[in-house]
C-alpha atoms as a PDB file:
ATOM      1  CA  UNK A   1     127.024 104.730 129.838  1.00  0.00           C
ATOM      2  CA  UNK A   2     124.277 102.074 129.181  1.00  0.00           C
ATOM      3  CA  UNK A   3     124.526 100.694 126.152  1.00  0.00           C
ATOM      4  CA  UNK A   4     121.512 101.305 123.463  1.00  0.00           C
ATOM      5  CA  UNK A   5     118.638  98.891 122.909  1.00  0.00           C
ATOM      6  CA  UNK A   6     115.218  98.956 121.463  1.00  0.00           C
ATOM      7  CA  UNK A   7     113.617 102.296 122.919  1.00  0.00           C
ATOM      8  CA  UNK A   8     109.785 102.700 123.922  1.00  0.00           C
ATOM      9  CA  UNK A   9     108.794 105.943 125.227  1.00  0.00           C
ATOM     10  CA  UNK A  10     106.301 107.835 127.312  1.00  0.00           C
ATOM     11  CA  UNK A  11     103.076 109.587 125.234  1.00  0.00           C
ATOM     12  CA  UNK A  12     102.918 113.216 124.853  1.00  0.00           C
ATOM     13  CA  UNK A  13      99.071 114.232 125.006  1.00  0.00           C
ATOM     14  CA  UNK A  14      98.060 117.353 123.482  1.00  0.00           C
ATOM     15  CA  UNK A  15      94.607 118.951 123.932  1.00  0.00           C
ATOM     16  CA  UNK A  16      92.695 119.576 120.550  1.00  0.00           C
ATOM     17  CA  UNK A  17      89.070 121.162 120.414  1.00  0.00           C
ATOM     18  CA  UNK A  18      88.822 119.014 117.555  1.00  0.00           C
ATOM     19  CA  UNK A  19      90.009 115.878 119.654  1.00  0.00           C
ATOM     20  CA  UNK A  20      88.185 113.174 121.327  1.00  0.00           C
ATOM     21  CA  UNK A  21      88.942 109.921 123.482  1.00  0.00           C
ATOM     22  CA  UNK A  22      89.312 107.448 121.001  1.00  0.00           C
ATOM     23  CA  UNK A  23      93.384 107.189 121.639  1.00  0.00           C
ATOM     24  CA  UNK A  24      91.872 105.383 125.157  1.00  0.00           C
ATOM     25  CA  UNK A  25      88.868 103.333 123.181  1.00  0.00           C
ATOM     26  CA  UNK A  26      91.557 101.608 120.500  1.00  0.00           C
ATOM     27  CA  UNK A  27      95.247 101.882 122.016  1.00  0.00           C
ATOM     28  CA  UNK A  28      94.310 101.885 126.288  1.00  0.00           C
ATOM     29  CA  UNK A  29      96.412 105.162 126.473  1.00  0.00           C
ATOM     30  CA  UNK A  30      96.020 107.299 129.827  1.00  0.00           C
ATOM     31  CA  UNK A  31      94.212 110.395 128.585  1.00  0.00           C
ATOM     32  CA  UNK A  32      93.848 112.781 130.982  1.00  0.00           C
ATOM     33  CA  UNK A  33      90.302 113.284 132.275  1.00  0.00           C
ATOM     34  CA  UNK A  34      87.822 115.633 130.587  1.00  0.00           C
ATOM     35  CA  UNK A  35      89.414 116.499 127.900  1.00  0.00           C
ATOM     36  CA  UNK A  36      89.289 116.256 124.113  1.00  0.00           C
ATOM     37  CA  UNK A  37      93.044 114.903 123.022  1.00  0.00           C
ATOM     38  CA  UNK A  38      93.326 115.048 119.762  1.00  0.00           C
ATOM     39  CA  UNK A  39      97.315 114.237 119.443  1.00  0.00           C
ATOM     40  CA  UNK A  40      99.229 112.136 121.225  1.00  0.00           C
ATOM     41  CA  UNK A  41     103.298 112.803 120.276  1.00  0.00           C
ATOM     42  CA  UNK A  42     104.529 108.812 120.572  1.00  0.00           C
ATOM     43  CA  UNK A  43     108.326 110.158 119.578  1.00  0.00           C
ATOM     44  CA  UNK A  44     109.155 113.690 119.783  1.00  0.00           C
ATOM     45  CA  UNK A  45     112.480 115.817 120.176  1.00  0.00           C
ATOM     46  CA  UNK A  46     110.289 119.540 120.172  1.00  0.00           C
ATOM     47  CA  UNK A  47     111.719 121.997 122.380  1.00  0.00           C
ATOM     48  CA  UNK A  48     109.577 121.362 126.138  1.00  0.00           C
ATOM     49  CA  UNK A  49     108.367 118.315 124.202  1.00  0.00           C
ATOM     50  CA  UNK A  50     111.132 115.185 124.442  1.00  0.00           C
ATOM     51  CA  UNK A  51     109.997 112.320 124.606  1.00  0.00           C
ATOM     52  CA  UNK A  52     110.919 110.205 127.891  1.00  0.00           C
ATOM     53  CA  UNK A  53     112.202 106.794 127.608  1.00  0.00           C
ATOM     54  CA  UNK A  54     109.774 104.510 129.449  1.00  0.00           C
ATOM     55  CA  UNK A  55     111.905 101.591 130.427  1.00  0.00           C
ATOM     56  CA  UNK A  56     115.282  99.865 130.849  1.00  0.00           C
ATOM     57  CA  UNK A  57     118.601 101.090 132.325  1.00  0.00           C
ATOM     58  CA  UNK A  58     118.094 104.631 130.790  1.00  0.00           C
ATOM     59  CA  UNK A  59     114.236 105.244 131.775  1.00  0.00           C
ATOM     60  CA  UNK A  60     113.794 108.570 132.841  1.00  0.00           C
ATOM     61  CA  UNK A  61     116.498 109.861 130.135  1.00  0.00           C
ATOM     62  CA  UNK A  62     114.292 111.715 127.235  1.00  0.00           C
ATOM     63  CA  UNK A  63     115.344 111.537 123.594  1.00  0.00           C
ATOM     64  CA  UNK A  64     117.041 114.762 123.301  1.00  0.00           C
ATOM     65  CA  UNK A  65     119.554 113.626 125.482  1.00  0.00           C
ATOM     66  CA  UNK A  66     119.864 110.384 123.688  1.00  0.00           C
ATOM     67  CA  UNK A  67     120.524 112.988 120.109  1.00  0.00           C
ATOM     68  CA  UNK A  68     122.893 114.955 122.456  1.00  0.00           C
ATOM     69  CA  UNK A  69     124.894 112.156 124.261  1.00  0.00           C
ATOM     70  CA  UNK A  70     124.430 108.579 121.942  1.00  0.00           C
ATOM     71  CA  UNK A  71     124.226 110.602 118.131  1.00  0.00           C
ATOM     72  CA  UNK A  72     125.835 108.178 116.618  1.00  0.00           C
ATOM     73  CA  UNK A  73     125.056 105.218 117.963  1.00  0.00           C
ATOM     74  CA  UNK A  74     121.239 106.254 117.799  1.00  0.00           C
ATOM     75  CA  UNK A  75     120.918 108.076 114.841  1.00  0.00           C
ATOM     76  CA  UNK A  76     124.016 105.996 112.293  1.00  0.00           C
ATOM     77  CA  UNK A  77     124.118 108.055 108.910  1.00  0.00           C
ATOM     78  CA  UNK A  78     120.618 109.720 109.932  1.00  0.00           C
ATOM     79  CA  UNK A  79     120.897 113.633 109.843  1.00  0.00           C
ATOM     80  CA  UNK A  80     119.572 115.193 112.495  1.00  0.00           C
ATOM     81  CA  UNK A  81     116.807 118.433 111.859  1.00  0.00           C
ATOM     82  CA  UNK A  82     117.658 121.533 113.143  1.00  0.00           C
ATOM     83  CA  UNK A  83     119.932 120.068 116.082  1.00  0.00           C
ATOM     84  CA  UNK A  84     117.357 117.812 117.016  1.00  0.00           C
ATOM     85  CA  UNK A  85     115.994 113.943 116.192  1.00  0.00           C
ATOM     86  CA  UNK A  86     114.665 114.431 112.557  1.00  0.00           C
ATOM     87  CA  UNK A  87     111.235 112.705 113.096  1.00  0.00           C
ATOM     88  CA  UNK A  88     108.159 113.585 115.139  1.00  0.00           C
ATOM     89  CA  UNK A  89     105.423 110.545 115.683  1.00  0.00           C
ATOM     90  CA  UNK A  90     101.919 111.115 116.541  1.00  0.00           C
ATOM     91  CA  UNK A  91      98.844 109.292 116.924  1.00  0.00           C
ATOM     92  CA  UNK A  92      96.000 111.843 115.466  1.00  0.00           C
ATOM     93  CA  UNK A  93      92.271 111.761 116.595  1.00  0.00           C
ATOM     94  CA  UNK A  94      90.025 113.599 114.632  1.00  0.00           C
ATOM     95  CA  UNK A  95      86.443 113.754 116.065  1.00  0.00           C
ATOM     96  CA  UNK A  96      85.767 117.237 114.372  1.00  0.00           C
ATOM     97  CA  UNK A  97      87.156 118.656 111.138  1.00  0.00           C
ATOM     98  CA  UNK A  98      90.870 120.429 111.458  1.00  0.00           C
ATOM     99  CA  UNK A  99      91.177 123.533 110.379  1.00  0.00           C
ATOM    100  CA  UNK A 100      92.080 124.196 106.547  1.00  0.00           C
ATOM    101  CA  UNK A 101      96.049 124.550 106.330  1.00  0.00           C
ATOM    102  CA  UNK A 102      99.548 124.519 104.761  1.00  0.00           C
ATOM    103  CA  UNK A 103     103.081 123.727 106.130  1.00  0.00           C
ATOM    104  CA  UNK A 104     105.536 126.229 104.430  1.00  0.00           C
ATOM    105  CA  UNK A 105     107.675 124.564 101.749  1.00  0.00           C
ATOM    106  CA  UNK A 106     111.880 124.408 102.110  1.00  0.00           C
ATOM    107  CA  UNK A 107     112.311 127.419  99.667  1.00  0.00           C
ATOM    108  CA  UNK A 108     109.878 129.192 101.881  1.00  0.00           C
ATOM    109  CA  UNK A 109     110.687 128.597 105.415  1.00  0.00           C
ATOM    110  CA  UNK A 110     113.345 130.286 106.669  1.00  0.00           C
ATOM    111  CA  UNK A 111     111.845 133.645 105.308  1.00  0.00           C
ATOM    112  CA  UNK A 112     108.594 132.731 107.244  1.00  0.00           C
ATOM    113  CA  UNK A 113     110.445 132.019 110.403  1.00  0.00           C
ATOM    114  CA  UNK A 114     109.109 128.434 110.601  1.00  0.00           C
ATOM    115  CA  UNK A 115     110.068 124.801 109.795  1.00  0.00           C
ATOM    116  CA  UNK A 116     109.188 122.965 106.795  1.00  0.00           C
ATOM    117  CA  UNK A 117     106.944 119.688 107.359  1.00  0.00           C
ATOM    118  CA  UNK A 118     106.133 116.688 105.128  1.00  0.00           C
ATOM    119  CA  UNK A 119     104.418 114.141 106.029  1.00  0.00           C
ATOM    120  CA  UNK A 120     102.260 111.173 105.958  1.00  0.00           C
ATOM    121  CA  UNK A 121      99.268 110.259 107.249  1.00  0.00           C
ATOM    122  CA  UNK A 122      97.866 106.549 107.573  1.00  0.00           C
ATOM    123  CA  UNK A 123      93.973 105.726 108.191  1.00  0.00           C
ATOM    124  CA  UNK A 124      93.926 103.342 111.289  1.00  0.00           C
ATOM    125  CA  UNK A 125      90.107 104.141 111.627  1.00  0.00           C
ATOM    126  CA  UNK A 126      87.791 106.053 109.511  1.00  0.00           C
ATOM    127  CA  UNK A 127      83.971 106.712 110.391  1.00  0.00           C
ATOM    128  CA  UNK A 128      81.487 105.939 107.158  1.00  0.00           C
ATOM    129  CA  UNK A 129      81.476 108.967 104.882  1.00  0.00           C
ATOM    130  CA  UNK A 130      85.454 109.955 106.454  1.00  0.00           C
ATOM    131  CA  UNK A 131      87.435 111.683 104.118  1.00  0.00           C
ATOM    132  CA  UNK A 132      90.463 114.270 103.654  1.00  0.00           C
ATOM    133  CA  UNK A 133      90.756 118.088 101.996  1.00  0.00           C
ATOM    134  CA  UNK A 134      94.126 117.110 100.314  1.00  0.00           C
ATOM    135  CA  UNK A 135      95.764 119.560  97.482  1.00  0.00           C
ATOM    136  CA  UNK A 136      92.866 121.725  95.249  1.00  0.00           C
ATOM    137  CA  UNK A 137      90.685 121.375  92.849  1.00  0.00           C
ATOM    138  CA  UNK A 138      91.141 121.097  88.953  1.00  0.00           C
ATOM    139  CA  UNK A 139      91.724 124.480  87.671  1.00  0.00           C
ATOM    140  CA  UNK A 140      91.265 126.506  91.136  1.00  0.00           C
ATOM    141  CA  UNK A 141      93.943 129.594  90.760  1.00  0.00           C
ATOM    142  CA  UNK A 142      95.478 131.427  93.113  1.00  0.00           C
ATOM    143  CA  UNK A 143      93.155 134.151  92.481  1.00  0.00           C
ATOM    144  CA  UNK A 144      90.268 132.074  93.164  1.00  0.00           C
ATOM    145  CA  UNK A 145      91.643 130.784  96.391  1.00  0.00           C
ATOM    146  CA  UNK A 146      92.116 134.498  97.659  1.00  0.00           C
ATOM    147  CA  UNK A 147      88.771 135.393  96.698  1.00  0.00           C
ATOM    148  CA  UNK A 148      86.963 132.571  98.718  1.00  0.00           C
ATOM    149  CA  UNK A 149      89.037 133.390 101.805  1.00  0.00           C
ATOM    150  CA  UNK A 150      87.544 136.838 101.666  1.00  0.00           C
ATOM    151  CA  UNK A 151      83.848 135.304 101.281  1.00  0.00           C
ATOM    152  CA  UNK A 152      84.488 132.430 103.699  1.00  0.00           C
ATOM    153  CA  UNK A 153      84.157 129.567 101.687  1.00  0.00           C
ATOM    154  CA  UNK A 154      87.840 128.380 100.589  1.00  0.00           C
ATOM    155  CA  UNK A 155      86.918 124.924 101.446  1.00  0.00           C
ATOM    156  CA  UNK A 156      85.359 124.767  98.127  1.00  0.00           C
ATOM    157  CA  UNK A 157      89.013 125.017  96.941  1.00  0.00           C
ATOM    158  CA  UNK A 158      89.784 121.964  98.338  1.00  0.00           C
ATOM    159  CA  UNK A 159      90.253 118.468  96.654  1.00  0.00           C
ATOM    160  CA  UNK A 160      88.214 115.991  98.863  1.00  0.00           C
ATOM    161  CA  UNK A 161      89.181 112.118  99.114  1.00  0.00           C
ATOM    162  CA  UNK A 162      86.841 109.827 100.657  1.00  0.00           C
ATOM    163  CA  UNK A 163      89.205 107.696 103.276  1.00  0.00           C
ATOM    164  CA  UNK A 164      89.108 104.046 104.723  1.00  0.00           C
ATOM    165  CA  UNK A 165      91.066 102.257 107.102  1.00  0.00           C
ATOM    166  CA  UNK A 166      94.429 101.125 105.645  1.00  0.00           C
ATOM    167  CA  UNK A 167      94.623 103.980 103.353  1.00  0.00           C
ATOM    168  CA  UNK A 168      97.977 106.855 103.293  1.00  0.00           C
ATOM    169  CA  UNK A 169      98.296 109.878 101.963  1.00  0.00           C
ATOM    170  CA  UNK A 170     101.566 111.452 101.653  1.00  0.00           C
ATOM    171  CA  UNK A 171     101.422 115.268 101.767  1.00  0.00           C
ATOM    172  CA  UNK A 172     105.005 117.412 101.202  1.00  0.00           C
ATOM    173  CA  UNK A 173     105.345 120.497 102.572  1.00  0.00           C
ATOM    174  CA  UNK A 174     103.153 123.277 100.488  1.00  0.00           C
ATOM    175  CA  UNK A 175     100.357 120.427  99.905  1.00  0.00           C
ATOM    176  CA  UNK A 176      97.101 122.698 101.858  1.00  0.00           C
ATOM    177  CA  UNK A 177      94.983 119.785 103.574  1.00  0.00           C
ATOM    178  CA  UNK A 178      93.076 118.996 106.943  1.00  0.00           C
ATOM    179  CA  UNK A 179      91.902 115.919 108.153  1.00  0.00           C
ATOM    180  CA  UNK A 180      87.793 115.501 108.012  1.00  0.00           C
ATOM    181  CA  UNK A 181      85.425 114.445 110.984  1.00  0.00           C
ATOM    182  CA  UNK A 182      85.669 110.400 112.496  1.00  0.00           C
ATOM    183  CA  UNK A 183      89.459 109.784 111.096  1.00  0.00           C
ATOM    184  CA  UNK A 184      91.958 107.610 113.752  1.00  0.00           C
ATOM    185  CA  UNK A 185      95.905 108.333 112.419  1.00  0.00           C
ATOM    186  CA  UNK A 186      99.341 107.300 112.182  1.00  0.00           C
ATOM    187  CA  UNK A 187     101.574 110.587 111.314  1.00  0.00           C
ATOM    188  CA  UNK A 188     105.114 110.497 110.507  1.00  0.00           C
ATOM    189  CA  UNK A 189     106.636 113.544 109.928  1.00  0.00           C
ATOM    190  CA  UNK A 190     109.547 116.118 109.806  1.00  0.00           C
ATOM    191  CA  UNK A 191     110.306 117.145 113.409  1.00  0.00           C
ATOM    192  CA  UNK A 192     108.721 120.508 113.038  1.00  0.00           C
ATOM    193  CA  UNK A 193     105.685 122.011 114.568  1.00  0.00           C
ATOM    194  CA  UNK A 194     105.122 124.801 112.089  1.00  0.00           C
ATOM    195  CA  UNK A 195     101.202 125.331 110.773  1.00  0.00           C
ATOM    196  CA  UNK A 196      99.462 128.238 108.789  1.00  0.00           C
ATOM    197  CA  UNK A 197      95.890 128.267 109.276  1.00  0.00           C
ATOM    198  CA  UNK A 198      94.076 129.284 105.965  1.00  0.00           C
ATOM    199  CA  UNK A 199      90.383 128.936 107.523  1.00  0.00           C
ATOM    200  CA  UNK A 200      88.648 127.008 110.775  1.00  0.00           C
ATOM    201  CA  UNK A 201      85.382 126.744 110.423  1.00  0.00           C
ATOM    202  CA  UNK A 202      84.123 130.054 112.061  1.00  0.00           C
ATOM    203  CA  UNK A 203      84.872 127.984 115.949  1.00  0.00           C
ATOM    204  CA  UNK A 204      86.414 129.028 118.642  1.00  0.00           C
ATOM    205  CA  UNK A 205      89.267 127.562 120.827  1.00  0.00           C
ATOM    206  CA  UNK A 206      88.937 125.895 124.264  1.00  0.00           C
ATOM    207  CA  UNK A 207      88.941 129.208 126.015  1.00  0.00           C
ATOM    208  CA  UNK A 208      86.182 130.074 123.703  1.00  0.00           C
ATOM    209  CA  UNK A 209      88.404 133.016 121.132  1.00  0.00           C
ATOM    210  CA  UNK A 210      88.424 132.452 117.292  1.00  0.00           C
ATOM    211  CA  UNK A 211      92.046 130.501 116.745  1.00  0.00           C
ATOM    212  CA  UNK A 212      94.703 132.987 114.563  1.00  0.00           C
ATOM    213  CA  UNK A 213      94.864 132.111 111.571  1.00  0.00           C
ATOM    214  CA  UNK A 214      97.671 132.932 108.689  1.00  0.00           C
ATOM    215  CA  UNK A 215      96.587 133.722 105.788  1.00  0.00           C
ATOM    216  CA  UNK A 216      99.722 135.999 104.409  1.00  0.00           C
ATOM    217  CA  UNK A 217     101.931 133.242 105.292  1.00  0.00           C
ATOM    218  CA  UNK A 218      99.639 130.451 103.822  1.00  0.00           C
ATOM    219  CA  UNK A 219      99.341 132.134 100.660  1.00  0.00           C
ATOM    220  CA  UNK A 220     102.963 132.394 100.297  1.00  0.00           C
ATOM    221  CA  UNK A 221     103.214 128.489 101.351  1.00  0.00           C
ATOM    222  CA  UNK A 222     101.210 127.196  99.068  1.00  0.00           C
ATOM    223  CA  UNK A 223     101.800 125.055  95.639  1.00  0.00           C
ATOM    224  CA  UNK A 224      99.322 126.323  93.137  1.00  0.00           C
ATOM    225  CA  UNK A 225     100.037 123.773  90.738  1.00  0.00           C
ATOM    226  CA  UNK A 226      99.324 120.749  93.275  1.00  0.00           C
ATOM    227  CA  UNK A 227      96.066 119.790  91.789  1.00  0.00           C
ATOM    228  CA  UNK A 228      93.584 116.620  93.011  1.00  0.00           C
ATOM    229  CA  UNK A 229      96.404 114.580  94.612  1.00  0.00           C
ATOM    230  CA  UNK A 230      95.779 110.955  95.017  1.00  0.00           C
ATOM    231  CA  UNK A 231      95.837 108.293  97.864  1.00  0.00           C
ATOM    232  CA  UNK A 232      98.826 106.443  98.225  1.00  0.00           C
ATOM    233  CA  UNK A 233      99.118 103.500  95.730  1.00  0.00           C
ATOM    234  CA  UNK A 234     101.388 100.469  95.216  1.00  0.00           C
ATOM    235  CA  UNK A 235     101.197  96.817  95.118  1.00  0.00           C
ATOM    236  CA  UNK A 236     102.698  94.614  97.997  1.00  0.00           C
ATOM    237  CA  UNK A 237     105.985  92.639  97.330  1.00  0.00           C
ATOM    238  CA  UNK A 238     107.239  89.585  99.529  1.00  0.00           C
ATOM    239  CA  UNK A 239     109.593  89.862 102.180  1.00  0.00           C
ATOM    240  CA  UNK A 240     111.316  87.315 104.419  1.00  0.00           C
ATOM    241  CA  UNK A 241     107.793  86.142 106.219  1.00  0.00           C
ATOM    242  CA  UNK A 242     106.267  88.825 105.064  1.00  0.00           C
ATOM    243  CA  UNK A 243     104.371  91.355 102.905  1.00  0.00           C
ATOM    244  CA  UNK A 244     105.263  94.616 102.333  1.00  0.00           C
ATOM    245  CA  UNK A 245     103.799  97.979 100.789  1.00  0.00           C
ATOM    246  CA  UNK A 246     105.506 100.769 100.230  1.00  0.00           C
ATOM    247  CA  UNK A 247     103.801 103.881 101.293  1.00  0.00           C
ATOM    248  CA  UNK A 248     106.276 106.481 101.282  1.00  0.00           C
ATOM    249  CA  UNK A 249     110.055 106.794  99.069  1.00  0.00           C
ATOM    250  CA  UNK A 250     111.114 110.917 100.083  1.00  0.00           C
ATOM    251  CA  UNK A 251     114.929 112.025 100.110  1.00  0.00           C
ATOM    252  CA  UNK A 252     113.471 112.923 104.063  1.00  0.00           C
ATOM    253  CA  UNK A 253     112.316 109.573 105.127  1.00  0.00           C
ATOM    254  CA  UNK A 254     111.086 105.959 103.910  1.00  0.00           C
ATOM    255  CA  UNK A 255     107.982 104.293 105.388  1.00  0.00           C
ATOM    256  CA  UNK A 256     106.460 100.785 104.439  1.00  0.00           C
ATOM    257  CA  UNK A 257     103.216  98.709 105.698  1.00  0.00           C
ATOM    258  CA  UNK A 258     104.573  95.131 106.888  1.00  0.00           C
ATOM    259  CA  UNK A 259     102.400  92.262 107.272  1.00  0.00           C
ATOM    260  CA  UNK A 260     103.613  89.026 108.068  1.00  0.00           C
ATOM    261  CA  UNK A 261     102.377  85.971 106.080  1.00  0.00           C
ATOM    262  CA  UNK A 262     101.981  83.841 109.501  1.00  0.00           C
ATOM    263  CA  UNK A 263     103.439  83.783 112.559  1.00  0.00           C
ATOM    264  CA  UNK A 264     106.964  83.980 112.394  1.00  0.00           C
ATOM    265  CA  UNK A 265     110.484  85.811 112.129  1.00  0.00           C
ATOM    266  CA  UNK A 266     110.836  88.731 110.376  1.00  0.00           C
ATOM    267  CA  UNK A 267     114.207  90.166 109.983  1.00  0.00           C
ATOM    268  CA  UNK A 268     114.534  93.861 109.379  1.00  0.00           C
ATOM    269  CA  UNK A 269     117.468  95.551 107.704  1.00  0.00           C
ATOM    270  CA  UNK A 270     120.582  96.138 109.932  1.00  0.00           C
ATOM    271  CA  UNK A 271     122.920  98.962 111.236  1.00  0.00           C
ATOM    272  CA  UNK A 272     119.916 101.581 110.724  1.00  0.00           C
ATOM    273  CA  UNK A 273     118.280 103.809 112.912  1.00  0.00           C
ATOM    274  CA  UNK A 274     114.069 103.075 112.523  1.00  0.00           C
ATOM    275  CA  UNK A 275     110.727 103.410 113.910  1.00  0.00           C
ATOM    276  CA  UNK A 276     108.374 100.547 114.208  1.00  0.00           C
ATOM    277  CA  UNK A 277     104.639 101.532 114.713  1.00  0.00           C
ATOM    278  CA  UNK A 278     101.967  98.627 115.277  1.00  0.00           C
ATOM    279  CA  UNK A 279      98.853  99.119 113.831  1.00  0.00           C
ATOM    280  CA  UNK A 280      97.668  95.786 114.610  1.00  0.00           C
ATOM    281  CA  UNK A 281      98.044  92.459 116.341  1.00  0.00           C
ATOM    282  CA  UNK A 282     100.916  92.164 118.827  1.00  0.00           C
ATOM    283  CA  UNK A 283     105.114  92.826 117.580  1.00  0.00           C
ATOM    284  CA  UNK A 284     107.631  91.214 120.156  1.00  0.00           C
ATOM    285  CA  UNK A 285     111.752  92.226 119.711  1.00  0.00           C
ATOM    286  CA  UNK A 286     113.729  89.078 119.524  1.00  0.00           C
ATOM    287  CA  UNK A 287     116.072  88.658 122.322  1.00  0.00           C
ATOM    288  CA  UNK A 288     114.957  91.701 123.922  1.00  0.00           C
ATOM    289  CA  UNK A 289     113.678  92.667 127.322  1.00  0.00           C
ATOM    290  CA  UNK A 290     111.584  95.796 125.066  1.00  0.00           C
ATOM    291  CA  UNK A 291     107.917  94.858 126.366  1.00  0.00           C
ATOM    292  CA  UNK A 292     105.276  93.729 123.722  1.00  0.00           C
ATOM    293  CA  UNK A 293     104.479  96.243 121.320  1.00  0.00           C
ATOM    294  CA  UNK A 294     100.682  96.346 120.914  1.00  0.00           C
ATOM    295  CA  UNK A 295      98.098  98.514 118.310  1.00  0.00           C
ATOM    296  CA  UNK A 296      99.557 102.015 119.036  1.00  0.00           C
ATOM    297  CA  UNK A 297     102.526 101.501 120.234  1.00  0.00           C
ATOM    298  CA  UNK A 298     105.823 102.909 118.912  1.00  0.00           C
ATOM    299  CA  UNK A 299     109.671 101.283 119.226  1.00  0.00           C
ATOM    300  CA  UNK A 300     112.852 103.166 118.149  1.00  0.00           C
ATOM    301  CA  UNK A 301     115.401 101.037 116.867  1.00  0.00           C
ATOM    302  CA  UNK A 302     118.871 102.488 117.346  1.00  0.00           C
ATOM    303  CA  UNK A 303     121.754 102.197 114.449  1.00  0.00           C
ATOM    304  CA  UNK A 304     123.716 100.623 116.558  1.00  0.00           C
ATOM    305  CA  UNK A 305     121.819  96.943 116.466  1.00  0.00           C
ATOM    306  CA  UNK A 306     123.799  94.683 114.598  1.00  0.00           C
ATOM    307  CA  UNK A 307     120.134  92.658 113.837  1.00  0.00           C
ATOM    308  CA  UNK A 308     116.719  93.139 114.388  1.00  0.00           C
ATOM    309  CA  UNK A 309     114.527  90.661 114.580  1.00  0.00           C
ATOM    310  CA  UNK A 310     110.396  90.860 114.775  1.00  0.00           C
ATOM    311  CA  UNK A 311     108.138  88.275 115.981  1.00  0.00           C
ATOM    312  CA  UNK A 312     104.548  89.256 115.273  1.00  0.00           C
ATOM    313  CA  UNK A 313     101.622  88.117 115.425  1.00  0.00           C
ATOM    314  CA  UNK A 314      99.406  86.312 112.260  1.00  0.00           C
ATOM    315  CA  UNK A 315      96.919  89.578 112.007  1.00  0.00           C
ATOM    316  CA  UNK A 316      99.922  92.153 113.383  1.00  0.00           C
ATOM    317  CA  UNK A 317     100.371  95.049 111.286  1.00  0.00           C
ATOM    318  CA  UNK A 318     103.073  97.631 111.439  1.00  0.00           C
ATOM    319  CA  UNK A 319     104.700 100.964 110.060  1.00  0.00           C
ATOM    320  CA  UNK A 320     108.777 100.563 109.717  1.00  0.00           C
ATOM    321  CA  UNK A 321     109.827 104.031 109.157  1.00  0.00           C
ATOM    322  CA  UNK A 322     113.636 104.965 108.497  1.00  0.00           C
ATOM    323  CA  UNK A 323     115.115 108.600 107.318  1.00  0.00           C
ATOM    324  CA  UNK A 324     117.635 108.868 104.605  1.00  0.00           C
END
């Protein structure tokens, strides 16, 4: 079999009727025509949802068969979720408000029949006035959040965070959240693709029904004690060309904002399976035939690389993201 190398893959476009076509306006990705995309899945082992490999000898191949033939040489020490790679990777565009929601917590999954999901979420474009319903409000009980989903206004429950580009928010599963009107992301999270809808906004879907929503399973999802979290903070520290800021430390997965100080080398840590995401500026693999990794584009580093190293460009930005 081919031996590994650095691993781009083809985009997964999903249809959102809170999408829009900004994925095409910042990142040149081939939205299909007409319609509102409001995810695209950049790395994703979902079941009828693998991502294909896009070049080199094993084009064609899609990642689940990379988990179920190369494990080790892809993943290392990595554990895999559920049988499958443990990360999913999406690019998020949010013309419209998402609906108001919860991911069911660990403790709480299995008995729910879905997945647990945290994640993070990093601003790559925010509209004036863009902001996120993250955790509740100071003092809101469980008793109040019940009674405002009878009388339709829950959002009310909902600690709001006014959002730029450049800003991250982590949210672990049980955290209730949606993403506000005008927001561009970067979301890394647990391979799952479980969501309880609390409340949508009174629309209707694409074929013009009110979406389900979940509110049994949301209320038993839910952390009543998560009150008015915060935006990501953290200073940067130096790196070898570079500066870096951590964004997320979780016994799931590590992620970190890397800018280099000029153009230049930077050397990323070896024998470790990890995700590079460019946010900005151009990212080139050193001694590899991987093409040019440009604003929106996603790499998958296999274990298996002795050395990594990143040439990028003076303004280049980029997400490293590893599991643990």
């Amino acid at each position: 079999m081919p031996a590994l190398y650095p691993l781009t893959f083809q985009p997964i476009f999903k249809t959102r009727v809170w999408g829009g076509r900004s994925l095409a306006r910042l990142y040149s990705k081939p939205l299909p025509t007409g319609a509102p995309i409001g995810e695209s899945w950049e790395i994703s082992d979902r079941p009828g949802d693998a991502s294909v490999i896009a070049h080199g000898p094993l084009a064609g191949k899609d990642l689940h068969w990379l988990v179920e033939n190369h494990r080790a040489d892809l993943l290392g020490a990595a554990r895999l979720e559920a049988g499958r790679f443990p990360l999913l990777v999406k690019l998020l565009d949010a013309q419209e408000k998402l609906s108001l929601q919860v991911h069911p917590p660990a403790h709480k999954a299995a008995e729910l029949h879905g997945d647990p999901k945290t994640e993070v979420w990093f601003i790559a474009e925010a509209a004036p006035g863009a902001e996120l319903y993250v955790g509740l409000k100071t003092g809101v009980t469980r008793a109040d959040f019940e009674g405002r989903i009878q009388n339709g206004n829950v959002a009310e429950c909902f600690h709001r965070v006014p959002v730029q580009a450049g800003d991250a928010m982590f949210l672990p599963s049980g955290r209730v959240h949606a993403i506000g009107a005008g927001l561009v992301i970067f979301e890394i999270q647990q391979n799952s693709d479980t969501t309880y809808r609390v409340f949508d906004w009174n629309r209707v879907g694409l074929d013009g029904q009110p979406r389900d929503l979940h509110v049994a399973q949301s209320l038993a999802s839910i952390d009543f004690d998560d009150f008015a979290p915060s935006l990501v903070s953290g200073a940067d520290t130096g790196g070898v060309n570079c500066r870096i800021r951590k964004l997320v430390g979780d016994p799931l997965f590590n992620v970190e904002l890397v800018r280099p100080h000029s153009a230049g080398v930077i050397p990323l840590p070896a024998s470790r399976m990890q995700i590079v995401g460019v946010v900005a500026g151009e990212v080139r693999i050193s001694g590899s035939s991987t093409p040019v990794l440009r604003a929106g584009d996603f790499c998958l580093l296999p274990a298996c690389l002795a050395q990594v190293e990143l040439i990028a460009t003076p303004d280049a930005q980029f997400l490293r993201t590893e599991t643990n």
